[in-house]
N, C-alpha and C. Protein backbone atom coordinates (compact mmCIF):
# COMPACT_ATOMS: atom_id res chain seq x y z
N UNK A 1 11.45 15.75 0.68
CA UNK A 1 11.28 14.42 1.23
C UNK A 1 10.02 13.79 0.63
N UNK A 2 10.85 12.88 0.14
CA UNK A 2 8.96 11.71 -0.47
C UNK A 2 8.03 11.31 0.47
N UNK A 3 6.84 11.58 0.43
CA UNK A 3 5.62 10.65 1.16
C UNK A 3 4.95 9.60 1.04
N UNK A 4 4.36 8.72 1.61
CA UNK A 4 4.02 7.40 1.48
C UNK A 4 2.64 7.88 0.98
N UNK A 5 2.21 6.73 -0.25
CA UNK A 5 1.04 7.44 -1.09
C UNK A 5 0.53 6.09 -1.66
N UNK A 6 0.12 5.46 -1.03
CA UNK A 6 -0.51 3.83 -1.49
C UNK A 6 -1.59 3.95 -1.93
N UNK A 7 -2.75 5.17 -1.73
CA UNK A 7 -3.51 5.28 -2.94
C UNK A 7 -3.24 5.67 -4.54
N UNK A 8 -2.28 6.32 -4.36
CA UNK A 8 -1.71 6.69 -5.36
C UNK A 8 -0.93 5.38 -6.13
N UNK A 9 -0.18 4.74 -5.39
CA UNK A 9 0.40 3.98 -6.05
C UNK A 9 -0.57 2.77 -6.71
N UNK A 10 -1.68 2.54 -5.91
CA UNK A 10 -3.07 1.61 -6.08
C UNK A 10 -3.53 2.06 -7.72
N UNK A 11 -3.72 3.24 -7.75
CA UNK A 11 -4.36 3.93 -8.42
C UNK A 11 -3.52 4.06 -9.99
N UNK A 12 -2.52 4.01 -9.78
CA UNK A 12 -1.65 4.14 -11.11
C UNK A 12 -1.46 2.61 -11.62
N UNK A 13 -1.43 1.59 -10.76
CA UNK A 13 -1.87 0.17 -11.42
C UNK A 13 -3.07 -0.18 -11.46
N UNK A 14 -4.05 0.87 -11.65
CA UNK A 14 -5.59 0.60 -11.88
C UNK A 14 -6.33 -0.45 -10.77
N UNK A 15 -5.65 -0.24 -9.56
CA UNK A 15 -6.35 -1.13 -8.59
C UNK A 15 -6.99 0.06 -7.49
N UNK A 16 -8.09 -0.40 -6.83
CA UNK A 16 -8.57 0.57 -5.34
C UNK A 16 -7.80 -0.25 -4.25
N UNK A 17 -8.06 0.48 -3.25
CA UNK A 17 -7.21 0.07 -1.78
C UNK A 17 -8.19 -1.12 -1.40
N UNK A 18 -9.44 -0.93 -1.27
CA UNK A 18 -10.44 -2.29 -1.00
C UNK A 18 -10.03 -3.55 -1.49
N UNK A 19 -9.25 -3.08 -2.54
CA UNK A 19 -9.23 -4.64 -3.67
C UNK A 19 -7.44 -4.94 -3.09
N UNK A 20 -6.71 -3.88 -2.77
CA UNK A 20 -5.17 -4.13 -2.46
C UNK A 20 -5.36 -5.13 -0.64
N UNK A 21 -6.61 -4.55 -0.44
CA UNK A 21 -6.66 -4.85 1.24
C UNK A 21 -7.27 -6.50 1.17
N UNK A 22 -8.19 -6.61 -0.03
CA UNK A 22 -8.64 -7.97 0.19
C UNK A 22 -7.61 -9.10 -0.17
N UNK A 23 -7.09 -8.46 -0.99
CA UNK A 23 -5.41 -9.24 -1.89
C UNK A 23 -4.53 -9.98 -0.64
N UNK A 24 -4.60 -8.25 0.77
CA UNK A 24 -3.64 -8.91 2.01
C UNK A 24 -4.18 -9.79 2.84
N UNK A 25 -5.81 -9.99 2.94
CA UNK A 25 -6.79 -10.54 3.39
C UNK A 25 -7.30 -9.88 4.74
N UNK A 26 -7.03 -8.88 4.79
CA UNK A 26 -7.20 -7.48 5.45
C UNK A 26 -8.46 -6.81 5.40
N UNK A 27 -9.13 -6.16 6.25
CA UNK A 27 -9.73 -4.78 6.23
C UNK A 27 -9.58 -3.57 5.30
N UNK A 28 -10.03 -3.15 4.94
CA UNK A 28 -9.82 -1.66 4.08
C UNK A 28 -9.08 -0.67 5.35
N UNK A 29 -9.62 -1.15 7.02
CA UNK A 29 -9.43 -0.08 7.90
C UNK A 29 -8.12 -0.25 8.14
N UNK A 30 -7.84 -1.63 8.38
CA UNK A 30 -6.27 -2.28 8.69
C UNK A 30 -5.08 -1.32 7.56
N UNK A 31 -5.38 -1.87 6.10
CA UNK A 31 -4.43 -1.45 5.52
C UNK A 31 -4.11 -0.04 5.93
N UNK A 32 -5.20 1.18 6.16
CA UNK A 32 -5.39 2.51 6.28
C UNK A 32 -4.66 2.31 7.75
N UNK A 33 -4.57 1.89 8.70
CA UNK A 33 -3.74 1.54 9.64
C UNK A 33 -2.43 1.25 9.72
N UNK A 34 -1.94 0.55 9.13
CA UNK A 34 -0.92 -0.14 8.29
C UNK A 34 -0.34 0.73 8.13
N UNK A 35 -0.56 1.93 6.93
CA UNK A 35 -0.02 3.16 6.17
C UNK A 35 0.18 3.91 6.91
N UNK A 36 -0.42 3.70 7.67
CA UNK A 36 -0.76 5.70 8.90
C UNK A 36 0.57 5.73 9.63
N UNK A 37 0.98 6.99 9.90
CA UNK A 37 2.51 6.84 10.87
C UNK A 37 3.65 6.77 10.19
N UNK A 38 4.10 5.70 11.26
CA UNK A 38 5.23 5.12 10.93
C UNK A 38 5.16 3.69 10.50
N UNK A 39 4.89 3.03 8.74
CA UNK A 39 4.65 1.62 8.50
C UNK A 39 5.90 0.74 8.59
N UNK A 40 5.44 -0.39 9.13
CA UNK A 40 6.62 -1.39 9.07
C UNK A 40 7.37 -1.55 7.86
N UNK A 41 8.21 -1.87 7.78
CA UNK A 41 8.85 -2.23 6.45
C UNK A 41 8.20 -3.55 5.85
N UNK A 42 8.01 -4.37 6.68
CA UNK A 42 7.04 -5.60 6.08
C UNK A 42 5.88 -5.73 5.40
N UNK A 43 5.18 -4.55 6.24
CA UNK A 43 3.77 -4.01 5.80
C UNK A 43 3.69 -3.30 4.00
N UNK A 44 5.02 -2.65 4.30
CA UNK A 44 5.44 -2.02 2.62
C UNK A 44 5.27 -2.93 1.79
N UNK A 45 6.54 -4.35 2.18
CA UNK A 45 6.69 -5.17 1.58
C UNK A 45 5.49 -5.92 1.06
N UNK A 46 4.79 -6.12 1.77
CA UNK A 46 3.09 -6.91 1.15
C UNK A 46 2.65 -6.41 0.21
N UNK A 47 2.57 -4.83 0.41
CA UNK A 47 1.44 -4.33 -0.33
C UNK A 47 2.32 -3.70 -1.98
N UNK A 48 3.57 -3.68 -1.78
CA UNK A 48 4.37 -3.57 -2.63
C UNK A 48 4.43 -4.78 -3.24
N UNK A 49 4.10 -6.10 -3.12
CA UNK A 49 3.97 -7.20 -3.89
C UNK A 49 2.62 -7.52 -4.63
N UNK A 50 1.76 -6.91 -4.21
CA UNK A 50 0.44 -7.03 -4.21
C UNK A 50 0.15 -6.23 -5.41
N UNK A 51 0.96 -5.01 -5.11
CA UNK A 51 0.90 -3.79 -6.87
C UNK A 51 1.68 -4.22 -7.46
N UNK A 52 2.37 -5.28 -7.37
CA UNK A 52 3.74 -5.65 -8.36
C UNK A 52 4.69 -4.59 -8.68
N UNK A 53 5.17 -4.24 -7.80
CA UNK A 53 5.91 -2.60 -7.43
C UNK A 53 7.18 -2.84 -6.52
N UNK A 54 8.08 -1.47 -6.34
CA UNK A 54 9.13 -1.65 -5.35
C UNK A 54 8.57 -0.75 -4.38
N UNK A 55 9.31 -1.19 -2.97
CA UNK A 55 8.77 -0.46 -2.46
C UNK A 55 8.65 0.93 -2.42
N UNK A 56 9.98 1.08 -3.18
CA UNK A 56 10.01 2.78 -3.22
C UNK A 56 9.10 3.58 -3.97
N UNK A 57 8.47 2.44 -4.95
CA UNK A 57 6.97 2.71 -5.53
C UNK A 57 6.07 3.51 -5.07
N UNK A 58 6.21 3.18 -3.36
CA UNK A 58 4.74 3.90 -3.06
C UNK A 58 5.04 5.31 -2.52
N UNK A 59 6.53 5.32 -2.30
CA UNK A 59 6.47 6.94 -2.33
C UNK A 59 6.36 8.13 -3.45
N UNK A 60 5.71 9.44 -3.24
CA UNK A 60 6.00 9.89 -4.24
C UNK A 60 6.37 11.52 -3.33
């Protein structure tokens, strides 16, 4: 089963999460919130636009 890995995915388009979180106009803590659990599908959707990615991007 794949895991949700948005640093990872941050990180392979040469961006940090600080810079993905200011993009959503967010917190660094929010996004880390956001991710934790169970994320909305919407929440994917943002930050999956934000890396210019699918969402299935951020699993690995």
């Amino acid at each position: 089963m794949k895991k949700l890995n948005v640093l990872r995915a941050a990180h392979d388009r040469g961006m940090q999460l600080t810079e993905v979180a200011n993009k959503l106009g967010i917190a660094p803590s929010s996004l880390r919130a956001r991710t934790s659990g169970n994320p909305r599908l919407d929440s994917l959707y943002e930050i999956a636009l934000v890396l210019k990615c699918e969402v299935g991007d951020l699993f690995y």
